[in-house]
N, C-alpha and C. Protein backbone atom coordinates (compact mmCIF):
# COMPACT_ATOMS: atom_id res chain seq x y z
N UNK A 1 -82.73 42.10 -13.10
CA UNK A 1 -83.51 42.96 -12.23
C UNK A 1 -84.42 43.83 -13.11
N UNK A 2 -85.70 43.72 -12.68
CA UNK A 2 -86.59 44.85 -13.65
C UNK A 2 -86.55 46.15 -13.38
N UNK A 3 -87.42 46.71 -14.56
CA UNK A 3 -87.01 48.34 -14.49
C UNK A 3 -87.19 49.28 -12.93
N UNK A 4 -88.65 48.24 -12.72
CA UNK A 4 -89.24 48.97 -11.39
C UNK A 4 -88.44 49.00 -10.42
N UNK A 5 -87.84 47.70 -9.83
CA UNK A 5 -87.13 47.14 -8.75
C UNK A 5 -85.81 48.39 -8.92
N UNK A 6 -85.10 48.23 -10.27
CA UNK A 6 -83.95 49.18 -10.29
C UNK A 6 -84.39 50.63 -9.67
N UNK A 7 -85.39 50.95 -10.42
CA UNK A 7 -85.83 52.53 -10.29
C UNK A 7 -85.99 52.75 -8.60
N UNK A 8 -86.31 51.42 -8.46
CA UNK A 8 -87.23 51.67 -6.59
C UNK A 8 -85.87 52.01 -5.71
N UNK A 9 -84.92 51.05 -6.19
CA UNK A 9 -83.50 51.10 -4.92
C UNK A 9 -82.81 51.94 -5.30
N UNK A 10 -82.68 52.59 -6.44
CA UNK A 10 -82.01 54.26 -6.67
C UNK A 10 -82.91 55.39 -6.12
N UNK A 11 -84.52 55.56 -6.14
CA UNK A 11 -84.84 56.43 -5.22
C UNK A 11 -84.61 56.23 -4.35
N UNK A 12 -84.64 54.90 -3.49
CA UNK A 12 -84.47 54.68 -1.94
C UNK A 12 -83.43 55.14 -1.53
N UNK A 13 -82.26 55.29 -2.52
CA UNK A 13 -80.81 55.94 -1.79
C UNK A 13 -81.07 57.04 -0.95
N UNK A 14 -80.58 57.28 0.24
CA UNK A 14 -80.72 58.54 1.17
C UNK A 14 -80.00 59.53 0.36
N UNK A 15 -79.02 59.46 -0.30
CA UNK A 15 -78.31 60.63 -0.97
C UNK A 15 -79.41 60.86 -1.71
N UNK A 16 -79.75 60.51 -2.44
CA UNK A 16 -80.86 60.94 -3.69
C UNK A 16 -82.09 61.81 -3.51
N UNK A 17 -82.96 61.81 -2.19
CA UNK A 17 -84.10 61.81 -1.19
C UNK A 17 -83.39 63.03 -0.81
N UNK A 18 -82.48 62.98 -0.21
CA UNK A 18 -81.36 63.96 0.33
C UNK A 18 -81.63 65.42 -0.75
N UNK A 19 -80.67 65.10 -1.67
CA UNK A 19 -80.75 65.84 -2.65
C UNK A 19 -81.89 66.61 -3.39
N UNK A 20 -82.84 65.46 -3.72
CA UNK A 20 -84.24 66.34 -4.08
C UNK A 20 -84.79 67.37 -2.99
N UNK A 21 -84.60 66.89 -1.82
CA UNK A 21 -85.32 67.72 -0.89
C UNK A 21 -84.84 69.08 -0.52
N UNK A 22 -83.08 69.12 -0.60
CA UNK A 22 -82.33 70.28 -0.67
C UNK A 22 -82.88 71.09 -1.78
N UNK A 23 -83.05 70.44 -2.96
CA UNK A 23 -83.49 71.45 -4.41
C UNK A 23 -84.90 72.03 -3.90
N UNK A 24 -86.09 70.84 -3.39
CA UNK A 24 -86.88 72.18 -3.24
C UNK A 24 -86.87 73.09 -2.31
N UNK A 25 -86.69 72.63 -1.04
CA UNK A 25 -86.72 73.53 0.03
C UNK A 25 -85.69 75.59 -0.47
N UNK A 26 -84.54 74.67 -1.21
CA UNK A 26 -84.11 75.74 -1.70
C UNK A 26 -84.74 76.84 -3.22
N UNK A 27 -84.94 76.08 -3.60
CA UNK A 27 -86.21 76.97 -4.28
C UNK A 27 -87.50 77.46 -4.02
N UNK A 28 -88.10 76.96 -3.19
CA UNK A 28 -88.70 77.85 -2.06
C UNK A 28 -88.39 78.55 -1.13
N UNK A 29 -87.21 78.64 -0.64
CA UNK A 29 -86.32 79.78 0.10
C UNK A 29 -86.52 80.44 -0.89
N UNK A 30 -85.96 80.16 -1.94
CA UNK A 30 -85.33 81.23 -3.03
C UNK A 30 -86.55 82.53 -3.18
N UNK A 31 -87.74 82.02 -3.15
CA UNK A 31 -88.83 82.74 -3.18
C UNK A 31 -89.03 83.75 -2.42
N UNK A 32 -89.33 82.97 -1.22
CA UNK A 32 -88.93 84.08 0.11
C UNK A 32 -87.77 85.32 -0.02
N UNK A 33 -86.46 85.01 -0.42
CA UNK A 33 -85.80 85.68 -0.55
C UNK A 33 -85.63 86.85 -1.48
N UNK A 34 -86.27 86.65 -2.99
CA UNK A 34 -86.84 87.52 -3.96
C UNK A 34 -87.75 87.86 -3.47
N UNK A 35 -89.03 87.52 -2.78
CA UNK A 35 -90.19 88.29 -2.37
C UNK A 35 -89.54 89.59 -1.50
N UNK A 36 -88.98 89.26 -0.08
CA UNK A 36 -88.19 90.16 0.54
C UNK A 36 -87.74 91.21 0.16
N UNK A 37 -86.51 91.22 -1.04
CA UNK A 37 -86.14 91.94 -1.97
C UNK A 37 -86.79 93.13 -2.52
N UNK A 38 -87.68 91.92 -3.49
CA UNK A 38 -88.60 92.37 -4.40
C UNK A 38 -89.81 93.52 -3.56
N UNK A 39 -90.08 92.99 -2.46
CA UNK A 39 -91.34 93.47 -1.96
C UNK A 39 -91.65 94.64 -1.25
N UNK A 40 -90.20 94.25 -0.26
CA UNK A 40 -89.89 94.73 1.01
C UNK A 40 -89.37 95.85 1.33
N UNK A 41 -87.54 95.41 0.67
CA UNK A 41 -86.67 96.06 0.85
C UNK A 41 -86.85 96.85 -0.05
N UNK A 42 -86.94 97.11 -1.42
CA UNK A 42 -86.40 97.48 -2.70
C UNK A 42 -87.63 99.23 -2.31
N UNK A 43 -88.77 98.80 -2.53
CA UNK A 43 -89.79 99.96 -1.68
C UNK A 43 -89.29 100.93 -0.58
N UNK A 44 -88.94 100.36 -0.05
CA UNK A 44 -88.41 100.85 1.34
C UNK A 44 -87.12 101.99 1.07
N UNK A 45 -86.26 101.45 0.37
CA UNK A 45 -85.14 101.85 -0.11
C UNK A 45 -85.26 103.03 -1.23
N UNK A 46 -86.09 102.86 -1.87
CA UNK A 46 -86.88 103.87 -3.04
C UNK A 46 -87.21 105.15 -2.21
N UNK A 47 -87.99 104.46 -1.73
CA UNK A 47 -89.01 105.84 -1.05
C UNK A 47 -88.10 107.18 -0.36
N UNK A 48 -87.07 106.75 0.50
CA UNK A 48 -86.48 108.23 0.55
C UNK A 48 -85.52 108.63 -0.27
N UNK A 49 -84.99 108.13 -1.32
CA UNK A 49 -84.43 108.36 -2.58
C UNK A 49 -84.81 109.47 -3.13
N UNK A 50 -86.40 108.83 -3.70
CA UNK A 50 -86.84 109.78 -4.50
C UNK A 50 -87.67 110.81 -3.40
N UNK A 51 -87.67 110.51 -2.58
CA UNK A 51 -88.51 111.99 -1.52
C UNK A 51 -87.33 113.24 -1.44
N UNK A 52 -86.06 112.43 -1.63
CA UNK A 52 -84.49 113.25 -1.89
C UNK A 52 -84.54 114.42 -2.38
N UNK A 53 -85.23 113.34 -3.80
CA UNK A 53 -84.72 114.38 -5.07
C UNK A 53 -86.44 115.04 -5.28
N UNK A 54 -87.32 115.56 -4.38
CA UNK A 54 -88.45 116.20 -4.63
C UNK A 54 -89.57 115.32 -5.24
N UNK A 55 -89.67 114.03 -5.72
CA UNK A 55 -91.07 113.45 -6.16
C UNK A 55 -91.47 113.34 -5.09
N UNK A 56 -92.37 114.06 -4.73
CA UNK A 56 -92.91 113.64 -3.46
C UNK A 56 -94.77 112.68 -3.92
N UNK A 57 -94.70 112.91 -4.70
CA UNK A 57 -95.86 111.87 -5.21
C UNK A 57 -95.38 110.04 -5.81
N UNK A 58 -94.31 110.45 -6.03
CA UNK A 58 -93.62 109.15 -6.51
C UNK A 58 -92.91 108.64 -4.99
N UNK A 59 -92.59 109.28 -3.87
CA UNK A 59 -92.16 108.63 -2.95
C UNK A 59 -93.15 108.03 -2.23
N UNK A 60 -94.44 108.85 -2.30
CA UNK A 60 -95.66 108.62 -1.76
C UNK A 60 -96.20 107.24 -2.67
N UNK A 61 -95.90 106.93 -3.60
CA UNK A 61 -96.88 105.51 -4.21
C UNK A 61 -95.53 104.91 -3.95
N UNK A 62 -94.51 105.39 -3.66
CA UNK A 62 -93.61 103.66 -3.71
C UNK A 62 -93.92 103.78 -1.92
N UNK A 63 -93.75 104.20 -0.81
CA UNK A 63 -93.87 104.03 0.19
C UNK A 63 -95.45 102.54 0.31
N UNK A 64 -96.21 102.96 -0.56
CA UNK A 64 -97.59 102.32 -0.52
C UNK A 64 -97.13 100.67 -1.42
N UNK A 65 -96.33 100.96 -2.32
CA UNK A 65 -95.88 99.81 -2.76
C UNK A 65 -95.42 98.53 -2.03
N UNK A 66 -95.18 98.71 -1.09
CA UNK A 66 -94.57 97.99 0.14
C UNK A 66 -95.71 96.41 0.06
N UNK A 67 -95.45 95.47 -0.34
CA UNK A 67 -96.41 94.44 -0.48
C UNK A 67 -96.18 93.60 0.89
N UNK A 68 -96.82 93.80 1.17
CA UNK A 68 -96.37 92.75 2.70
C UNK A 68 -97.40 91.47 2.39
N UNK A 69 -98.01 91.40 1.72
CA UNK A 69 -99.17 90.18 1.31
C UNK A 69 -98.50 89.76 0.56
N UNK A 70 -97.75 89.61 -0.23
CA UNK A 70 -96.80 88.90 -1.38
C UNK A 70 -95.41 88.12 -0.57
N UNK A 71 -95.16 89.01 0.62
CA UNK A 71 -94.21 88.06 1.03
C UNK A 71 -95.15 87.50 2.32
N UNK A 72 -95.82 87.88 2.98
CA UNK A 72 -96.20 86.42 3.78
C UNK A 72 -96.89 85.44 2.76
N UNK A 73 -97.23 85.76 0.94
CA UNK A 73 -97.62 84.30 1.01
C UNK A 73 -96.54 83.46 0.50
N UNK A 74 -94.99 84.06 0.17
CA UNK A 74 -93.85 82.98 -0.27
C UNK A 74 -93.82 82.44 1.07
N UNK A 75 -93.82 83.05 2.39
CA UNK A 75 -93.39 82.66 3.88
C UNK A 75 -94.47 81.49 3.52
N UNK A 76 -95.75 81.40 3.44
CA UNK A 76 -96.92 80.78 3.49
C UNK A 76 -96.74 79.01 2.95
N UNK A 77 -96.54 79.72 1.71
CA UNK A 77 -96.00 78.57 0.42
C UNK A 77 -94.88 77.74 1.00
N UNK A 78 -93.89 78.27 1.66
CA UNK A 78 -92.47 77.75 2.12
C UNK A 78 -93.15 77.10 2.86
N UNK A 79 -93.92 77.19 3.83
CA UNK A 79 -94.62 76.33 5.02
C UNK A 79 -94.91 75.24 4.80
N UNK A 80 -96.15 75.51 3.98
CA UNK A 80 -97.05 74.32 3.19
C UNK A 80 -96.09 73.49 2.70
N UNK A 81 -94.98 73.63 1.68
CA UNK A 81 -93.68 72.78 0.71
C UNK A 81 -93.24 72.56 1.78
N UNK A 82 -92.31 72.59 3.25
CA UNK A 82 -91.82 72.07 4.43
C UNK A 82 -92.77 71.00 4.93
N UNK A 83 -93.54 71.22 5.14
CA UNK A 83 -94.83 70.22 5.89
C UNK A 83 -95.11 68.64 5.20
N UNK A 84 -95.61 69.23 3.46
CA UNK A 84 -95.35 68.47 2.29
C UNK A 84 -94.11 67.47 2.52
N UNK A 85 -93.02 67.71 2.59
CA UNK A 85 -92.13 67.42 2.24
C UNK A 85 -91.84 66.62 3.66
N UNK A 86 -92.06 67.14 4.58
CA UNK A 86 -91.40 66.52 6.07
C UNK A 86 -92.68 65.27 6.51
N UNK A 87 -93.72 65.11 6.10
CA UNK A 87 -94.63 63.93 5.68
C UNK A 87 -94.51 63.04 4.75
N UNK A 88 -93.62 63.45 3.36
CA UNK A 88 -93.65 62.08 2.38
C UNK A 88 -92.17 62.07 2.78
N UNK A 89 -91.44 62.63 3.42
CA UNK A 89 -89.96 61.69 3.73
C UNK A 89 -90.33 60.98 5.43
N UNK A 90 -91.05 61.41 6.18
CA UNK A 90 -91.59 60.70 6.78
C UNK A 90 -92.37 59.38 6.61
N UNK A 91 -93.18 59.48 5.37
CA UNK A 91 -93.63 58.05 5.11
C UNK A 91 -92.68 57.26 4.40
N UNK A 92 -91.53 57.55 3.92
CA UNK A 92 -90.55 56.83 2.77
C UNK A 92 -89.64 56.20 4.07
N UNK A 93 -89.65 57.13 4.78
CA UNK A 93 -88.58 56.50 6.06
C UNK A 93 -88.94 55.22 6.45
N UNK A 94 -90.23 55.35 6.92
CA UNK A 94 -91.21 54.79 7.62
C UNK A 94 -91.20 53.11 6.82
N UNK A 95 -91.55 53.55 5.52
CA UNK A 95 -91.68 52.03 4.34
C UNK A 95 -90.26 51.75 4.38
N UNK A 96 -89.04 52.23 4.13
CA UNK A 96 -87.50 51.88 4.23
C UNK A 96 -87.60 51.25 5.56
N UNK A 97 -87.67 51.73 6.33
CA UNK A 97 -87.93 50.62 7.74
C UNK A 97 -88.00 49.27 7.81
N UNK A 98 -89.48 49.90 7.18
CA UNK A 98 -90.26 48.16 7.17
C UNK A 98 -89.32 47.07 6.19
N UNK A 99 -89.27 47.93 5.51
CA UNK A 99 -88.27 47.25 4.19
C UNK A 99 -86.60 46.58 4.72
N UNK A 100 -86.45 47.15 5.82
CA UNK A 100 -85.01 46.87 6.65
C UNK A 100 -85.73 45.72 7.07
N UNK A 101 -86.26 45.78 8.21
CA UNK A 101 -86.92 44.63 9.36
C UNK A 101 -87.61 43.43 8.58
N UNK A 102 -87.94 43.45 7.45
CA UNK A 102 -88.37 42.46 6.36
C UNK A 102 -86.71 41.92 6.42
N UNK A 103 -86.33 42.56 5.64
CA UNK A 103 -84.66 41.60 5.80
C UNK A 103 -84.54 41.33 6.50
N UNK A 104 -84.02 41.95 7.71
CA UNK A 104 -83.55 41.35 8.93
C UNK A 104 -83.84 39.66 9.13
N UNK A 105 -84.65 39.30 8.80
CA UNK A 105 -85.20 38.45 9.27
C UNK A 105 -84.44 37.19 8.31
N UNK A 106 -84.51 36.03 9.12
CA UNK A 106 -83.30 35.26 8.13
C UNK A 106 -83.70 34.36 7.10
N UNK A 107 -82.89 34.37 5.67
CA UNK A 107 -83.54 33.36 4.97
C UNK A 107 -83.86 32.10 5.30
N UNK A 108 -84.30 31.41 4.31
CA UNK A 108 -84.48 29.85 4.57
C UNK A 108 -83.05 29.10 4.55
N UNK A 109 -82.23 29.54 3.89
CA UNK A 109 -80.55 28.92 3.51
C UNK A 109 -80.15 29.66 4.78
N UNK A 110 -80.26 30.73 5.22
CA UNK A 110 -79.26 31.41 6.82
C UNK A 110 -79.84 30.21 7.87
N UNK A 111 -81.44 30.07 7.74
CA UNK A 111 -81.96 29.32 8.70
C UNK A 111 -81.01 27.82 9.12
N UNK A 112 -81.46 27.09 7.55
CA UNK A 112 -80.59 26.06 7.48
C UNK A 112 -78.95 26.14 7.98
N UNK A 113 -78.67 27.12 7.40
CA UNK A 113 -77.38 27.25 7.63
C UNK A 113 -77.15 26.94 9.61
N UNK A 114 -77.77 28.17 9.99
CA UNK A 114 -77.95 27.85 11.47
C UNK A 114 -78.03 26.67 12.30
N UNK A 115 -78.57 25.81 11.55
CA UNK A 115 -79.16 24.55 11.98
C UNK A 115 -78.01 23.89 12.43
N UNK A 116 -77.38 23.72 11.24
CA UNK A 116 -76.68 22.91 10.95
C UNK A 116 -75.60 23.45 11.58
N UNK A 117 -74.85 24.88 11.85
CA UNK A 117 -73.88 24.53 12.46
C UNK A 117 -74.03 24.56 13.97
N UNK A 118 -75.60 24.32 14.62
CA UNK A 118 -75.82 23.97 15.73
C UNK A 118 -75.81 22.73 16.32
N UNK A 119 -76.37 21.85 14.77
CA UNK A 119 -75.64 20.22 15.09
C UNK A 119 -74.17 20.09 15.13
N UNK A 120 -73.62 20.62 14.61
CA UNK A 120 -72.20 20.22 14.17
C UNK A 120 -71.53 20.74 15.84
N UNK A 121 -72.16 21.72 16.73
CA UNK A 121 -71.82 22.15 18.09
C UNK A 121 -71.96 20.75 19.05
N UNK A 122 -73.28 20.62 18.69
CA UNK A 122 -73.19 19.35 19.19
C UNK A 122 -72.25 18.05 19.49
C-alpha cells in the first residue's frame, strides 16, 4: 500500500477528524474564555477595588479599560473557525460517502460469485 493511500485511510478515520476538530474548536473557546477574563471580568473587578482604597483616577482608567472589542472579536474568530470547520467536515463526509457507495457496489468476483450460485439454484 503506498504512502498516500495509507495517509488517506488514517485521516478518513472518524476518531481522528473527531479529534482534530475537538483541538481546535477548543482552542478557540480557549480564546473566548481568556478574552472574557482578560477583558471583561478582570476590569470590572479592579475598578471598585481600587475606587476602595481612594485611586480614584486609577479606578477611573481601569473602569475605561473594559475592552469589549477584543472579546467580540475572539466571539468573532470562534465563528468564522466553527463555520470553517463545519464546511470541510461537511465536504470530507460528503467524499467518505461517495467513497462508501463506490464500494457498495459489487466486484467483478462478488458478481461472478452471484452468478454462479444462481445457477447452482437452478
Amino acid at each position: 500500500m503506498s504512502f498516500v493511500k495509507e495517509f488517506k485511510a488514517f485521516i478518513m478515520k472518524g476518531n481522528i477528524i473527531e479529534l482534530a476538530v475537538a483541538v481546535i474548536i477548543g482552542a478557540a473557546f480557549g480564546d473566548i474564555v481568556a478574552s472574557l477574563v482578560d477583558d471583561i471580568i478582570t476590569p470590572l473587578l479592579l475598578a471598585p477595588a481600587l475606587k476602595a482604597a481612594g485611586a480614584k483616577e486609577i479606578a477611573t482608567l481601569t473602569w475605561g479599560s473594559v475592552k469589549y472589542g477584543s472579546f467580540l472579536s475572539a466571539i468573532l474568530k470562534f465563528t468564522i473557525i466553527a463555520i470553517v470547520l463545519f464546511t470541510l467536515l461537511k465536504t470530507i463526509n460528503r467524499f467518505i460517502k461517495k467513497e462508501e457507495n463506490e464500494s457498495d457496489e459489487p466486484s467483478s468476483t462478488d458478481k461472478l460469485l452471484t452468478e454462479i450460485r444462481d445457477l447452482l439454484k437452478k
